[in-house]
Protein backbone atom coordinates (compact mmCIF):
# COMPACT_ATOMS: atom_id res chain seq x y z
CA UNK A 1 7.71 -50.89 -4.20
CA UNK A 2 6.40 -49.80 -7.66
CA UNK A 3 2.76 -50.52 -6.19
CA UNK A 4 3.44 -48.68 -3.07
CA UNK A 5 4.55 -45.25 -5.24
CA UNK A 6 1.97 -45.73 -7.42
CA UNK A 7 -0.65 -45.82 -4.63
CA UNK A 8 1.09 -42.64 -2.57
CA UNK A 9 1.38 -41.07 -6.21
CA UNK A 10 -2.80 -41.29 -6.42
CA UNK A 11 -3.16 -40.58 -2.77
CA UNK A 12 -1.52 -37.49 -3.60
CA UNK A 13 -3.03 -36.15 -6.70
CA UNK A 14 -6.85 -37.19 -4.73
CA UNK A 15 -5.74 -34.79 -2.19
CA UNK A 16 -4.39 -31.71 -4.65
CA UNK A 17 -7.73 -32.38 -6.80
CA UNK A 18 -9.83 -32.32 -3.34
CA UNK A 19 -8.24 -29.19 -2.46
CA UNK A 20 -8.55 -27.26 -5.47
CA UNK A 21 -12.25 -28.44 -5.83
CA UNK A 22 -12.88 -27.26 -2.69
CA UNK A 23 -11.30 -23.55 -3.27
CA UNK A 24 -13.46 -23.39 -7.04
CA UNK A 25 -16.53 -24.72 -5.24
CA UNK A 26 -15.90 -21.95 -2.27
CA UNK A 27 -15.61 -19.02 -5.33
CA UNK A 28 -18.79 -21.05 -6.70
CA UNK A 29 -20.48 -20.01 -3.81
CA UNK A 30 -19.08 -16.60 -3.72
CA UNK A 31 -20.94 -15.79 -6.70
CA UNK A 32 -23.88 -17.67 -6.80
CA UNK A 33 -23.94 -15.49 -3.23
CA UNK A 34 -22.96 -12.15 -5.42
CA UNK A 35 -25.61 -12.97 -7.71
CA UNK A 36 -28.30 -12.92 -5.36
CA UNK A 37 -26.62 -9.44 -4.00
CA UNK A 38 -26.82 -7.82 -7.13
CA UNK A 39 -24.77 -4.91 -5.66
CA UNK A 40 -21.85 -3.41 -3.82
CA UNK A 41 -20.99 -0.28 -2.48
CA UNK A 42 -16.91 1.30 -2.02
CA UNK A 43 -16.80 4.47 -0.03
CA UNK A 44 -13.25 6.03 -0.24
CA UNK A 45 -11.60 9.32 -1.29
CA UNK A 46 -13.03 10.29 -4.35
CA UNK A 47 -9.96 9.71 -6.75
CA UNK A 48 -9.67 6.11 -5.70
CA UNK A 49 -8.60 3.75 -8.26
CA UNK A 50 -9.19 6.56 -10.94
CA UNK A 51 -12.73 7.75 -9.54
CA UNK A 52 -15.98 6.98 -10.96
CA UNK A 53 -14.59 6.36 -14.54
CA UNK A 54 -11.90 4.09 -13.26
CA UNK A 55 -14.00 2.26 -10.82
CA UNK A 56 -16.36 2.09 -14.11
CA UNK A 57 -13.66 0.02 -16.02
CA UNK A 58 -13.12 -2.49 -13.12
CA UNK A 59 -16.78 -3.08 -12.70
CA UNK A 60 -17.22 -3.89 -16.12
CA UNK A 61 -13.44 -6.34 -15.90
CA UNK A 62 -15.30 -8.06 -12.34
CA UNK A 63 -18.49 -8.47 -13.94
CA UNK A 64 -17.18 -10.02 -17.24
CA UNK A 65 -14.68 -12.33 -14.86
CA UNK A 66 -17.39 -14.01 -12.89
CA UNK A 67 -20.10 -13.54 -15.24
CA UNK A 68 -22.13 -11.38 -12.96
CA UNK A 69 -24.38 -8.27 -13.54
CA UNK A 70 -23.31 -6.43 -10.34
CA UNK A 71 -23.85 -2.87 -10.08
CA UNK A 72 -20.95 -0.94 -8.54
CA UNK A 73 -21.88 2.08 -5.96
CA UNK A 74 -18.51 4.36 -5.50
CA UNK A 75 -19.17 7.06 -2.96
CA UNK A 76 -16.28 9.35 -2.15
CA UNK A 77 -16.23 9.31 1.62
CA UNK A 78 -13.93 10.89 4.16
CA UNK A 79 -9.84 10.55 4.49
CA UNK A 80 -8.65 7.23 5.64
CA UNK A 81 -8.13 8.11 8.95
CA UNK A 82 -11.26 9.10 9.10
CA UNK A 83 -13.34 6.34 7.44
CA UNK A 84 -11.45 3.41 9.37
CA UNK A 85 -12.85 5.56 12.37
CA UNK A 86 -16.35 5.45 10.86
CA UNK A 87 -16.21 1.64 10.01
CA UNK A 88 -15.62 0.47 12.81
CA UNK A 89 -17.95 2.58 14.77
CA UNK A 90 -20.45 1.19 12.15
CA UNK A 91 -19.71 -2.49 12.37
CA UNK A 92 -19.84 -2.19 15.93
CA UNK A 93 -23.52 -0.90 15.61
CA UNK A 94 -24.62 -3.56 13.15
CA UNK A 95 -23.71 -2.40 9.83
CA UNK A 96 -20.92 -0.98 7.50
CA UNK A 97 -21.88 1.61 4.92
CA UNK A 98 -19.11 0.12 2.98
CA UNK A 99 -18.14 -3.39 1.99
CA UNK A 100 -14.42 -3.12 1.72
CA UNK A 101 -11.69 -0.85 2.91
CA UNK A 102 -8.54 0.89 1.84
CA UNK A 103 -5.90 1.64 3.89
CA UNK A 104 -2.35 1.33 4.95
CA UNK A 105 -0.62 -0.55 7.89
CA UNK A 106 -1.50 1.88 10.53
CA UNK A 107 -5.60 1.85 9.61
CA UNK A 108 -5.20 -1.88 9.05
CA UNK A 109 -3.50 -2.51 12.48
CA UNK A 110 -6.69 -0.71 13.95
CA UNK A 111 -8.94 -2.61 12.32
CA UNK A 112 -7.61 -5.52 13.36
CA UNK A 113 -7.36 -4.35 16.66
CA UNK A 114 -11.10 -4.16 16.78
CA UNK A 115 -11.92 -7.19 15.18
CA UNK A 116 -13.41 -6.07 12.33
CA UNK A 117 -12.31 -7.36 8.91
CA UNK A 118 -14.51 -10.57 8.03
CA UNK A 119 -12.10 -13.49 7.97
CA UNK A 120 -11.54 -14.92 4.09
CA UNK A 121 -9.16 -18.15 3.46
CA UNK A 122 -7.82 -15.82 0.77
CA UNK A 123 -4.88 -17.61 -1.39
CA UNK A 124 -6.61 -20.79 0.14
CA UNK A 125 -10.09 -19.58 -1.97
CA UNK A 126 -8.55 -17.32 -4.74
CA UNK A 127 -5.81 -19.29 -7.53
CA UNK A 128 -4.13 -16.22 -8.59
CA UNK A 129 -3.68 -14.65 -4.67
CA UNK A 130 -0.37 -16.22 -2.81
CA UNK A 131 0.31 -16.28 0.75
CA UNK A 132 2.72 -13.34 0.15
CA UNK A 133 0.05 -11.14 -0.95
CA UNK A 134 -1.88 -11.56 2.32
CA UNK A 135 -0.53 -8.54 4.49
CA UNK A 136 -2.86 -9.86 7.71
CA UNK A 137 -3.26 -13.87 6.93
CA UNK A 138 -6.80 -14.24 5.91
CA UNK A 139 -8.25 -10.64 6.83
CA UNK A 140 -6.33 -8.17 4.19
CA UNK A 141 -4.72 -8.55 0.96
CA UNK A 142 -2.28 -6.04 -0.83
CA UNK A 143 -3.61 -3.82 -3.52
CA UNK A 144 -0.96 -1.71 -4.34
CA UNK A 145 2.79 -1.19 -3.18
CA UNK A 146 3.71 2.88 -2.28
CA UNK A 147 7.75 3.11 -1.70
CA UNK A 148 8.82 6.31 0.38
CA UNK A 149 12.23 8.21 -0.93
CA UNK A 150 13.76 11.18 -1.67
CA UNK A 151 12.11 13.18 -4.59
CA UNK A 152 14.53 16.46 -6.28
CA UNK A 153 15.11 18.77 -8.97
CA UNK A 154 17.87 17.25 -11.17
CA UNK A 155 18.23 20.58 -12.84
CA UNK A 156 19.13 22.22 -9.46
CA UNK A 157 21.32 19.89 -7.56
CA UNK A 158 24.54 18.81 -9.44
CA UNK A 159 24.65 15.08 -10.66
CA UNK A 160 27.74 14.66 -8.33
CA UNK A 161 25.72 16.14 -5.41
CA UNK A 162 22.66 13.67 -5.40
CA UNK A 163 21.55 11.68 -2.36
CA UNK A 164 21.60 7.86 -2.60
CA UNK A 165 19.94 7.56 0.79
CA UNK A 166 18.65 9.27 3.81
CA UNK A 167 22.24 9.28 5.24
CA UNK A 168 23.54 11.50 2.27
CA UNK A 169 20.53 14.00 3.21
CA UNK A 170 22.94 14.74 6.51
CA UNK A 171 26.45 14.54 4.84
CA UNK A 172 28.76 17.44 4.97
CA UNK A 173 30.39 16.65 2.03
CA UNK A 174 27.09 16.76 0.06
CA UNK A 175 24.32 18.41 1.95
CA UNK A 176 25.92 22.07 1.43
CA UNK A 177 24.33 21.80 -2.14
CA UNK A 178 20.46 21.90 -0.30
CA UNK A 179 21.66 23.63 3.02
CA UNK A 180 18.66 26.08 4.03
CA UNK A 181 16.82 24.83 1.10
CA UNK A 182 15.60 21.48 1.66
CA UNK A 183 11.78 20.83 2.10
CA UNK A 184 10.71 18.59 5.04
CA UNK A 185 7.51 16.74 5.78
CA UNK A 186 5.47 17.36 8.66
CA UNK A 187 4.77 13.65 9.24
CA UNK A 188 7.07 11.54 11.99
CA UNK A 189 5.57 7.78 10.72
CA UNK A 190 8.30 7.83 7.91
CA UNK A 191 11.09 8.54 10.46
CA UNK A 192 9.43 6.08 12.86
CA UNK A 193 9.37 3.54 10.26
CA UNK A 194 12.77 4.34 9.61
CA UNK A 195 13.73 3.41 13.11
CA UNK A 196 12.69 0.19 11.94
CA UNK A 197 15.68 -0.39 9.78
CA UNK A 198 18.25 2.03 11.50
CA UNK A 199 17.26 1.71 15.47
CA UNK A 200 15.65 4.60 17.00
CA UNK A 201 19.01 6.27 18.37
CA UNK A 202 20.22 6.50 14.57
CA UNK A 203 17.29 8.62 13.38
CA UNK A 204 17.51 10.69 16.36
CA UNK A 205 20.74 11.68 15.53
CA UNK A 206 19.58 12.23 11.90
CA UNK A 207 16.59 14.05 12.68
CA UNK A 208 18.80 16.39 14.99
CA UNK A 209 21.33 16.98 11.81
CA UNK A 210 18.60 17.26 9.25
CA UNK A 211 16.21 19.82 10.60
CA UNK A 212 18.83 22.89 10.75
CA UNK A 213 19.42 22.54 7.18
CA UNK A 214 15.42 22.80 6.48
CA UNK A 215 13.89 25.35 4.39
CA UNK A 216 10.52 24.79 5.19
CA UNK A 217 7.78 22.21 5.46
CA UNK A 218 6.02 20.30 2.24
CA UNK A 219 3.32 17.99 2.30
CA UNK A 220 3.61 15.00 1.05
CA UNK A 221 0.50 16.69 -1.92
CA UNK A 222 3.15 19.42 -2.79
CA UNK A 223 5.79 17.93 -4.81
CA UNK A 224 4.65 20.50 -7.66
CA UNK A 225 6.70 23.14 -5.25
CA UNK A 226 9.91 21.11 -6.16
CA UNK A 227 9.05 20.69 -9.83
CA UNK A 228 8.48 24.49 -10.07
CA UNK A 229 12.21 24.74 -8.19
CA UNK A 230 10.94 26.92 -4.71
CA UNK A 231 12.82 23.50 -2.98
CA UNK A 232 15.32 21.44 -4.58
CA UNK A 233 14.88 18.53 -2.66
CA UNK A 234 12.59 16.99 -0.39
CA UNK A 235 13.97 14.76 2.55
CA UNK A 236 10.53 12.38 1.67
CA UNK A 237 7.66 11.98 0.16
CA UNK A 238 4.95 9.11 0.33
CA UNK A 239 4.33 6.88 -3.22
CA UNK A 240 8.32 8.81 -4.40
CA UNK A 241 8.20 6.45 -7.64
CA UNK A 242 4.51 7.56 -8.63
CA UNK A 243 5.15 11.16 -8.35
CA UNK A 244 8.44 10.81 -10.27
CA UNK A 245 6.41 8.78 -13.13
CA UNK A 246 3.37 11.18 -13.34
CA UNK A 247 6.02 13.99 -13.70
CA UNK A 248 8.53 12.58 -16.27
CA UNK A 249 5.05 12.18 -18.59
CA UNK A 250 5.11 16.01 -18.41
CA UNK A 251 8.93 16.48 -18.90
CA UNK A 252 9.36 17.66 -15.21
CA UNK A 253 12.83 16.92 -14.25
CA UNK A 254 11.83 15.11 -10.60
CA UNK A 255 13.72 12.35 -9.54
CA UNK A 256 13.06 9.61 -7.02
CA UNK A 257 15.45 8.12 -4.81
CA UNK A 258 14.53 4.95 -2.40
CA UNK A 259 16.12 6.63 0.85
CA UNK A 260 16.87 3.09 2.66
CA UNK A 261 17.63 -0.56 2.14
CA UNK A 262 14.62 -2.33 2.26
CA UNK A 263 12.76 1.39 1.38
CA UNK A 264 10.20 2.43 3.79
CA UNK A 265 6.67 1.01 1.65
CA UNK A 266 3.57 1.61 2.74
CA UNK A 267 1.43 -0.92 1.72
CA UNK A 268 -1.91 -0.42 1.20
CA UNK A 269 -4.44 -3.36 2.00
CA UNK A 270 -8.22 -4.28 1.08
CA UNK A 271 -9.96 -6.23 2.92
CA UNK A 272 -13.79 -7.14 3.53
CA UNK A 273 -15.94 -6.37 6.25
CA UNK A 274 -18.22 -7.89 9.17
CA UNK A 275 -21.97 -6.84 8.83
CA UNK A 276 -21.31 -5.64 5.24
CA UNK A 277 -24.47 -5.80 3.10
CA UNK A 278 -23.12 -7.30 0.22
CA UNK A 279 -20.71 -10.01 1.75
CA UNK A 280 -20.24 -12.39 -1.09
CA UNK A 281 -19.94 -9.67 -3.62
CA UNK A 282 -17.26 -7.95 -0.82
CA UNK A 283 -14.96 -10.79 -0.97
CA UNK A 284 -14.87 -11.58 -4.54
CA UNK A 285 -14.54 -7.55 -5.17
CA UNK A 286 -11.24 -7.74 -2.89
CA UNK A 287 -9.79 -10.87 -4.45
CA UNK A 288 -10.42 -9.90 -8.04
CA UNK A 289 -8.67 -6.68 -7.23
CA UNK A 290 -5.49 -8.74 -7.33
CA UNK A 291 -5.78 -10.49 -10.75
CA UNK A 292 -3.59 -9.11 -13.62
CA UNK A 293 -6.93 -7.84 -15.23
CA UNK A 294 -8.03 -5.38 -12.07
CA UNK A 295 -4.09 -4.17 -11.33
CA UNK A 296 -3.84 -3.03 -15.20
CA UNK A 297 -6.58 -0.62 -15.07
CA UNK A 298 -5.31 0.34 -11.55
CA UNK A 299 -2.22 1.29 -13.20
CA UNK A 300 -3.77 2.71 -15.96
CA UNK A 301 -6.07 5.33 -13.82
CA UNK A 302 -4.20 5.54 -10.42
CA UNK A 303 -0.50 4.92 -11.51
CA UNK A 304 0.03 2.28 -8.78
CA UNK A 305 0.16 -1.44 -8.19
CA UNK A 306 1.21 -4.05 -6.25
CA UNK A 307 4.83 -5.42 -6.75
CA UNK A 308 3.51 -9.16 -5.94
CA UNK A 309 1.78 -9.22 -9.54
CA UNK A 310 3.81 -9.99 -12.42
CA UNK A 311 4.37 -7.73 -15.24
CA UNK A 312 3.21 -4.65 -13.18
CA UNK A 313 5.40 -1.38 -13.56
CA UNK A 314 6.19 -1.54 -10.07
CA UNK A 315 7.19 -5.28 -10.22
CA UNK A 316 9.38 -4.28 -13.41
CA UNK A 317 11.20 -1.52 -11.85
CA UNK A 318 12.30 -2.88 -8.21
CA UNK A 319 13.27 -5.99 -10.37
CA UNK A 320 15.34 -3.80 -13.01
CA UNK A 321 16.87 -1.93 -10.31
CA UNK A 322 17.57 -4.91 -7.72
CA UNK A 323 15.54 -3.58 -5.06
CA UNK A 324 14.04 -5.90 -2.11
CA UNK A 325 11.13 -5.01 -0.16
CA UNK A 326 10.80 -6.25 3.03
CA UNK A 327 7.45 -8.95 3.15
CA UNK A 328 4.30 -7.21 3.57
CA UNK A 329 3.17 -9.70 6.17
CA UNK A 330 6.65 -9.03 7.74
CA UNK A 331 6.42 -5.04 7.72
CA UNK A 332 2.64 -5.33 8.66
CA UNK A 333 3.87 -7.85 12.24
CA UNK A 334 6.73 -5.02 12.72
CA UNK A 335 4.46 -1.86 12.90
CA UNK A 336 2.10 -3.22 14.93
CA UNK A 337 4.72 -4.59 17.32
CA UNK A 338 6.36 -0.76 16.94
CA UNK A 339 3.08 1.15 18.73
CA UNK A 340 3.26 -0.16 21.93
CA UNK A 341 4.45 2.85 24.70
CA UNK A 342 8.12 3.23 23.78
CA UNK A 343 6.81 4.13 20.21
CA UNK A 344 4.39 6.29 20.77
CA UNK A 345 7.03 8.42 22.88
CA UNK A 346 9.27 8.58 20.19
CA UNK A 347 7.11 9.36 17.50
CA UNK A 348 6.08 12.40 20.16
CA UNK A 349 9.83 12.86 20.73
CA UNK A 350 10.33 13.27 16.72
CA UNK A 351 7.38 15.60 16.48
CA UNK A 352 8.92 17.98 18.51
CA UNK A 353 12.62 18.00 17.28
CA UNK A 354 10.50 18.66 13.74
CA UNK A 355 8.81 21.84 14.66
CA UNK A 356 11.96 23.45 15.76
C-alpha cells in the first residue's frame, strides 16, 4: 500500500510539474514572439489608464517584467461604443488597428458575438490570472471593477434622511428630503441591469415612482453639479466609489452608496484580438495588466482596479464593508442572456417612462 501511494504521489507531482512547464514554456513563447514584434499599439479614449504618462509607467513595469524592449503606441481613439464598432469592422477586413480592447459587458458581448477576440488559455498560460478573473473563459479578462450607486451631498440631505438603496430613493418616509430635486441619468442599462436582481415588474414600478420626484437629468460626467449642491442626490452614477474617492481628496462632501445587493458593476474587460499585428506582444500586454505591478499604477493614474487582485483599494473596501459582487463570468452569462427581444422592449419601455 505504501508503494502504491508513493507511486500515485509521483504520478501526481509529474503531472502538476508537466502542467506548469507547459504554461511557462507557452509565456516563453509569448515573448520570444513579443521580442521579434518589438511593438504594440492601444487605441482607446485618451485618458485611459492615466493617458500617455500612465501608459508610460506600465510600459516601462511590462518591459522590466518580461525583459523586453517593447515600444508602446497609445493612440486616443473614439468612445467605446464606437471603437468596438470599428474593430470589428477591421478584423473582419483583415486587420485591427489595435491589439487589445477595453470595454464593458455590453461591447464585450458584441465582440463575442462576432467572433472576434483571439482565443488565449488565460489562467491556464498566466500564474497570477484565476479562472475568476476570466469574464468570457479564454477570450477576456477583467481589468478593473466599476460599482454603480447612489452618489449625494452629505451637507444637504440630513444623516437620518440618506438612502441605503435604490428602494429608499422611492420611500415616502425619506424621499420628501430630495422631492423635485433629485438628478436622474439619461441611461436605462443601469435600470435594466437592475431588473436583473429585482425582476423587471419591480423596477417598473420604481421607475414610475422615481421620475415625478426628478429635478432634472445628469450625466453620469456631471457629478461636479452635486458637489457644487445644484442636486443633492443623484439616483446613479457609473464607477459611484471612484467619484466619491477623487472627491474626498479635494474635501468635497460626496458620498457613495451601493444602491443594491449584489451592486450593479460594470466590469470592464481586455482582451486580445484576431488579425492584430502584434499578437504575442497583445496577449502578454492583457495578462500582465492583471499582475499586482500593472493594477498599482492603474490605481495610481486612473483610480480603479479590479476587486479579484489582492491588496487593491477596491478589494480592501468591498472586503471592509462586507460587500459581494456577483462573479464576473456570472454577470457577463446574465447580460448577454438579458438582450434577447423581451429586453430590448423593456429597455425601450424604460426609455420612455424616463423622458416624461
Amino acid at each position: 500500500m505504501q508503494t502504491l501511494a508513493i507511486i500515485i504521489a509521483a504520478l501526481i507531482w509529474l503531472a502538476l510539474a508537466t502542467s506548469s512547464s507547459r504554461a511557462a514554456e507557452s509565456v516563453e513563447r509569448l515573448v520570444a514572439g513579443a521580442a521579434k514584434e518589438g511593438e504594440l499599439v492601444f487605441v482607446a479614449g485618451s485618458e485611459t489608464f492615466g493617458g500617455r504618462k500612465g501608459f508610460g509607467e506600465l510600459g516601462a513595469a511590462f518591459n522590466k517584467k518580461f525583459g523586453l524592449n517593447t515600444k508602446i503606441n497609445f493612440a486616443a481613439g473614439p468612445e467605446m461604443n464606437s471603437m468596438a464598432a470599428r474593430v470589428i469592422t477591421e478584423v473582419k477586413a483583415g486587420r485591427a488597428s489595435t491589439d487589445f480592447y477595453l470595454g464593458s459587458q455590453s461591447h464585450y458581448a458584441l465582440l463575442h458575438q462576432e467572433g472576434v477576440l483571439e482565443p488565449v488559455a488565460w489562467s491556464a498560460t498566466f500564474p497570477w490570472i484565476t479562472k475568476e478573473m476570466e469574464v468570457l473563459p479564454a477570450e477576456s479578462v477583467l481589468v478593473y471593477t466599476s460599482l454603480n450607486g447612489i452618489i449625494y451631498n452629505s451637507t444637504l440631505i440630513p444623516k437620518d434622511k440618506t438612502p441605503k438603496s435604490y428602494a429608499d430613493l422611492v420611500d415616502p418616509k425619506l424621499s420628501p428630503a430630495w422631492a423635485g430635486k433629485i438628478a436622474i441619468p439619461p441611461y436605462v442599462q443601469w435600470m435594466a441591469d437592475l431588473s436583473l436582481l429585482w425582476g423587471q415588474e419591480k423596477v417598473r414600478d420604481f421607475a414610475r415612482k422615481l421620475v415625478p420626484l426628478s429635478g432634472g437629468r445628469l450625466r453620469y460626467s456631471e457629478e461636479e453639479r452635486v458637489v457644487s449642491g445644484e442636486f443633492p442626490i443623484m439616483a446613479n452614477i457609473g464607477g459611484a466609489l471612484e467619484h466619491m474617492w477623487m472627491w474626498e481628496k479635494k474635501g468635497a462632501p460626496l458620498v457613495a452608496v451601493t444602491g443594491s445587493s449584489p451592486p450593479i458593476t460594470s466590469y470592464f474587460q481586455l482582451g486580445a484580438l484576431k488579425k492584430s499585428a502584434h499578437p504575442n506582444t497583445a496577449k502578454l500586454f492583457v495578462a500582465f495588466m492583471m499582475s499586482k505591478e500593472a493594477q498599482t499604477i492603474i490605481e495610481k493614474y486612473d483610480g480603479r482596479t479590479t476587486h479579484l487582485v489582492e491588496g487593491t483599494r477596491l478589494a480592501k473596501y468591498l472586503s471592509a464593508n462586507r460587500i459581494k459582487l456577483q462573479p464576473p463570468a456570472e454577470a457577463m452569462a446574465a447580460y448577454i442572456k438579458s438582450e434577447g427581444g423581451d429586453g430590448l422592449k423593456f429597455k425601450e419601455e424604460l426609455a420612455k417612462m424616463l423622458k416624461q
